[in-house]
N, C-alpha and C. Protein backbone atom coordinates (compact mmCIF):
# COMPACT_ATOMS: atom_id res chain seq x y z
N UNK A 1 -55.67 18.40 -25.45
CA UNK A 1 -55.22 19.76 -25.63
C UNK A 1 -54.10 20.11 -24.65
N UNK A 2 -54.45 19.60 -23.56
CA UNK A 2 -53.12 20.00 -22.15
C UNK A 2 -51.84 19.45 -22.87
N UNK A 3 -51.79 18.28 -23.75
CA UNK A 3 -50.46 17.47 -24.14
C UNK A 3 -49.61 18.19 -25.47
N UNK A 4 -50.87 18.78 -26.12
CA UNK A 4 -50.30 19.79 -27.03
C UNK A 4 -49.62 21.45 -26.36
N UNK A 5 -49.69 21.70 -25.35
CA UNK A 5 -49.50 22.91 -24.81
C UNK A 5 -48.13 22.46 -24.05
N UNK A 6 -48.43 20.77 -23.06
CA UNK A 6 -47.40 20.96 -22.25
C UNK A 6 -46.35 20.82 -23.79
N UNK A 7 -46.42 19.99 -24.72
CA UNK A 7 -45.25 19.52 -25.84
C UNK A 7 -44.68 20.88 -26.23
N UNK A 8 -45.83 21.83 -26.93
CA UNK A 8 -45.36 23.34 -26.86
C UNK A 8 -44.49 23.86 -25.67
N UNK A 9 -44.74 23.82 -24.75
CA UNK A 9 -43.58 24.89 -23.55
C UNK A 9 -42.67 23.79 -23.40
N UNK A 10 -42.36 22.74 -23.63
CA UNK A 10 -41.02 21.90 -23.70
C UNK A 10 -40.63 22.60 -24.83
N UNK A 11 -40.60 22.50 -25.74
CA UNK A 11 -39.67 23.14 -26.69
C UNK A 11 -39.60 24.24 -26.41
N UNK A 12 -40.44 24.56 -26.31
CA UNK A 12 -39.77 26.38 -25.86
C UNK A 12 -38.58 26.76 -24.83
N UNK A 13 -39.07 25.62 -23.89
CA UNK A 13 -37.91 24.94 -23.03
C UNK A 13 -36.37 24.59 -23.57
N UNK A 14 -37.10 23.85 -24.08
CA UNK A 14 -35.50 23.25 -24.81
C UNK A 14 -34.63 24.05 -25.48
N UNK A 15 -35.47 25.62 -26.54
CA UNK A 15 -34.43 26.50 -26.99
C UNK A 15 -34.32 27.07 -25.88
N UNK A 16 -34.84 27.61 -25.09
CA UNK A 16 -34.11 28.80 -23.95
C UNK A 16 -33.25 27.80 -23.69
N UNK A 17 -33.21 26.87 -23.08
CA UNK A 17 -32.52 26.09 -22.17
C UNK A 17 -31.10 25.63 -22.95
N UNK A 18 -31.31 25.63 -24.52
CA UNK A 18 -29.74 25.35 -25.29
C UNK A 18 -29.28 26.77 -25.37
N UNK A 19 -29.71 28.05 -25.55
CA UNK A 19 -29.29 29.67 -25.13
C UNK A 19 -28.59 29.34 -24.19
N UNK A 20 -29.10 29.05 -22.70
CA UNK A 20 -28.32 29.24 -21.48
C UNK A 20 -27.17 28.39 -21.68
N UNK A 21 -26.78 27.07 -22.22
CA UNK A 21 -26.34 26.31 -22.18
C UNK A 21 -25.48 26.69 -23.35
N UNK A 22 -23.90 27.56 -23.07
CA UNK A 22 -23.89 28.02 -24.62
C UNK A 22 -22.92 26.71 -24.75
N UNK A 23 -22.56 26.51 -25.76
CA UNK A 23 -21.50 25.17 -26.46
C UNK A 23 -22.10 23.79 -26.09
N UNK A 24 -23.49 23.56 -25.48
CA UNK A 24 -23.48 22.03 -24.98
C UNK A 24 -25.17 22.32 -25.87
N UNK A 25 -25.56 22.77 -26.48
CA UNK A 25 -26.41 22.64 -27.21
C UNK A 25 -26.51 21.44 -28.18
N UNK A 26 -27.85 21.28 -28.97
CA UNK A 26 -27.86 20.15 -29.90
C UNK A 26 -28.62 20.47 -30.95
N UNK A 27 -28.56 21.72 -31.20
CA UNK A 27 -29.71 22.34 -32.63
C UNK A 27 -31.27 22.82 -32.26
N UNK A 28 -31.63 23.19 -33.30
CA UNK A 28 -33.43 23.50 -32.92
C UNK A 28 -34.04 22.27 -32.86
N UNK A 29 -34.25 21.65 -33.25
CA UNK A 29 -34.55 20.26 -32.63
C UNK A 29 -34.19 18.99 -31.82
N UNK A 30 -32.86 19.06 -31.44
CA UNK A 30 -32.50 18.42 -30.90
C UNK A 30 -33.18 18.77 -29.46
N UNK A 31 -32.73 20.73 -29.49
CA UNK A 31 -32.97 21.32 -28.07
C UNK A 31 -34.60 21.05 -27.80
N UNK A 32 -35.27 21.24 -28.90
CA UNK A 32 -36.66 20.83 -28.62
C UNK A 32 -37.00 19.62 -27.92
N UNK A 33 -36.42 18.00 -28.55
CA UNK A 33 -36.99 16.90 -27.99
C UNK A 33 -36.18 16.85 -26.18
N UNK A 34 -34.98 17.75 -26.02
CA UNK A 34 -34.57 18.04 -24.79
C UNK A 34 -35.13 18.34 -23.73
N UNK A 35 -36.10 19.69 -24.50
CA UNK A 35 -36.99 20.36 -23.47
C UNK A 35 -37.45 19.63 -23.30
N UNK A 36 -38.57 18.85 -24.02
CA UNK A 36 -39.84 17.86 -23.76
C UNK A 36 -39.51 17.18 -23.01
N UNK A 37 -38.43 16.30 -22.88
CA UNK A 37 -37.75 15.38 -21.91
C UNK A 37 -37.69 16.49 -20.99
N UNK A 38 -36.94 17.18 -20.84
CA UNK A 38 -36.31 18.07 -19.76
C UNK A 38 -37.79 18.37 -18.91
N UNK A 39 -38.68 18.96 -19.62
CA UNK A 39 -39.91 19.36 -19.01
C UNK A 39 -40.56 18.32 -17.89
N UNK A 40 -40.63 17.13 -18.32
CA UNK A 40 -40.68 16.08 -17.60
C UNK A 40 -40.13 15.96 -15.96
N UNK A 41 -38.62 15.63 -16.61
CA UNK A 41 -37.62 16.12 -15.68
C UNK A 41 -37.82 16.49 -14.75
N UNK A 42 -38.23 18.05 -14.68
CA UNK A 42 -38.36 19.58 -14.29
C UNK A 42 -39.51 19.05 -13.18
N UNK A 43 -40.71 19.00 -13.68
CA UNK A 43 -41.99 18.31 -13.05
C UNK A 43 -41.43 17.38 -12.26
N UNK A 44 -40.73 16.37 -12.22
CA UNK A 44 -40.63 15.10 -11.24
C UNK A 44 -39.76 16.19 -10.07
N UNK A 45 -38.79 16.53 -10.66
CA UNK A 45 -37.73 17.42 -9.64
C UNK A 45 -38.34 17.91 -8.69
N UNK A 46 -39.29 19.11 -9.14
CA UNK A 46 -39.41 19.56 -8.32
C UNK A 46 -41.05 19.55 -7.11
N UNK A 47 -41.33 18.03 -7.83
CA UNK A 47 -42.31 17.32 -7.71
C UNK A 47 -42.19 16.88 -5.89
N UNK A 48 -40.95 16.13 -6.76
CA UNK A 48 -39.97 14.80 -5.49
C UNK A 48 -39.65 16.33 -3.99
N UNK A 49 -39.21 17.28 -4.35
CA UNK A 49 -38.96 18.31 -3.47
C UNK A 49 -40.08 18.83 -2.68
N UNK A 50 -41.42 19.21 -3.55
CA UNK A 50 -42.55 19.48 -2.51
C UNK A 50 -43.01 20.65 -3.26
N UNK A 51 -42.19 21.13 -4.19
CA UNK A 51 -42.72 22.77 -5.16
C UNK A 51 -43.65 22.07 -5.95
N UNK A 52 -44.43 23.03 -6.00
CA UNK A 52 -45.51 23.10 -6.94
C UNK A 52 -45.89 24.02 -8.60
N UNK A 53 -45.59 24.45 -9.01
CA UNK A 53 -45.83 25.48 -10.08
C UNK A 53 -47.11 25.41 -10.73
N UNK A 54 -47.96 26.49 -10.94
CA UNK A 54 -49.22 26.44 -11.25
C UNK A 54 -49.37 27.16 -12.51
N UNK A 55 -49.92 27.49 -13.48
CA UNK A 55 -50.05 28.10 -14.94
C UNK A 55 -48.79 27.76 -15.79
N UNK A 56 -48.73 28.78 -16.71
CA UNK A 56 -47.96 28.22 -17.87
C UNK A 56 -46.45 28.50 -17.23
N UNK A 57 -46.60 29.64 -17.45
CA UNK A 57 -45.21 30.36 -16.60
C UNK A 57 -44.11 29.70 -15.37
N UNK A 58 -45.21 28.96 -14.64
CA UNK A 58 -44.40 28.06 -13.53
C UNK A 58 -44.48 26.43 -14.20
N UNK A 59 -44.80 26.37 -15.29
CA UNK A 59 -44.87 25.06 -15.93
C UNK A 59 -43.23 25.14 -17.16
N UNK A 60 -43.91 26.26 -17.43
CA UNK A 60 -42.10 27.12 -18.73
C UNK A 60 -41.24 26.92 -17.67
N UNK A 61 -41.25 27.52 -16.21
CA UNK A 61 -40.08 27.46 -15.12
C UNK A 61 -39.33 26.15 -14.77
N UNK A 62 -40.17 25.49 -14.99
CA UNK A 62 -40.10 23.96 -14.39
C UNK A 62 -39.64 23.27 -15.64
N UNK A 63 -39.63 23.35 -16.84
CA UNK A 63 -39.14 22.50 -17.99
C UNK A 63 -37.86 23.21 -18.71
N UNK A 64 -37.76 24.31 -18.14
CA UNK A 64 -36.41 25.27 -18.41
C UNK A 64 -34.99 24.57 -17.65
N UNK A 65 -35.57 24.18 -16.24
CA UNK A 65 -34.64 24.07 -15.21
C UNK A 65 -34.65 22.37 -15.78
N UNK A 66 -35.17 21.60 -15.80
CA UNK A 66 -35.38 20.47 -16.39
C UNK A 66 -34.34 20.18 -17.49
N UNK A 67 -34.49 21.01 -18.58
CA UNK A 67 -33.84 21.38 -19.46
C UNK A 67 -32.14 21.20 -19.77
N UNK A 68 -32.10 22.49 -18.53
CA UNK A 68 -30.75 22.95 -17.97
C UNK A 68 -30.14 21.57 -17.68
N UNK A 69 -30.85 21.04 -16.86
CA UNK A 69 -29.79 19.61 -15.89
C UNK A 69 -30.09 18.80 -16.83
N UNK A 70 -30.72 18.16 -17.84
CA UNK A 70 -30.61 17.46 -18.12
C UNK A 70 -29.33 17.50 -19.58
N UNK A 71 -29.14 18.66 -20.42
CA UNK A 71 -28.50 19.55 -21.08
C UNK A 71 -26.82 19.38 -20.30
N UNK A 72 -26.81 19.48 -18.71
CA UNK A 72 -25.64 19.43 -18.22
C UNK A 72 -25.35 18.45 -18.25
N UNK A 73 -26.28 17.14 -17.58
CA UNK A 73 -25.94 15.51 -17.77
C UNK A 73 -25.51 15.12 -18.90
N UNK A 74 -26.23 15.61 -20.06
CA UNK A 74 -25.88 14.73 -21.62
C UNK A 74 -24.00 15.31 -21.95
N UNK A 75 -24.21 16.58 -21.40
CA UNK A 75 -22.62 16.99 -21.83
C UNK A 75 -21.71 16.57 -21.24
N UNK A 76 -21.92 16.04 -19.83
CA UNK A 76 -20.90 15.12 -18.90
C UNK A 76 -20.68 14.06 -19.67
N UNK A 77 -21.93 13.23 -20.16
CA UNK A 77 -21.69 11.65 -20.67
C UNK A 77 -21.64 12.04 -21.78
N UNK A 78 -21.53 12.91 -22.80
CA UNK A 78 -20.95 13.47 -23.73
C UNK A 78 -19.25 13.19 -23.99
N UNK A 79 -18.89 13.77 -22.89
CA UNK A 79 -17.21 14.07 -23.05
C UNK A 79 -16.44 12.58 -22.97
């Protein structure tokens, strides 16, 4: 059940995170399998740093920002 919830707030991730990201987006699904990755991401990041995030909200926080950088990386090796 936790893998179905975290998969849920990655995508949710992934559209906010193609919003913020205006022109380097990749569709509703693309941005989705982003988040999921990104969410990941997000977790190691700020893992490796020493932050912690606890409930959904600091779990959404953490796969948003995830999101974001990983959203910025693909558009660098994009160009």
């Amino acid at each position: 059940m936790n893998l179905l919830i975290f998969l849920g707030i990655g995508a949710v991730a992934g559209w906010i995170a193609g919003n913020v990201m205006k022109g380097n987006g990749f569709g509703l699904i693309g941005n989705m399998v982003v988040g999921v990755v990104g969410a990941f991401v997000g977790k190691y990041l700020f893992g490796f740093f020493g932050f912690a995030f606890a409930g959904m909200i600091g779990t959404l926080m953490a796969a948003v920002s995830g999101a974001v950088i990983l959203i910025f990386i693909i558009g660098l090796i994009k160009r």
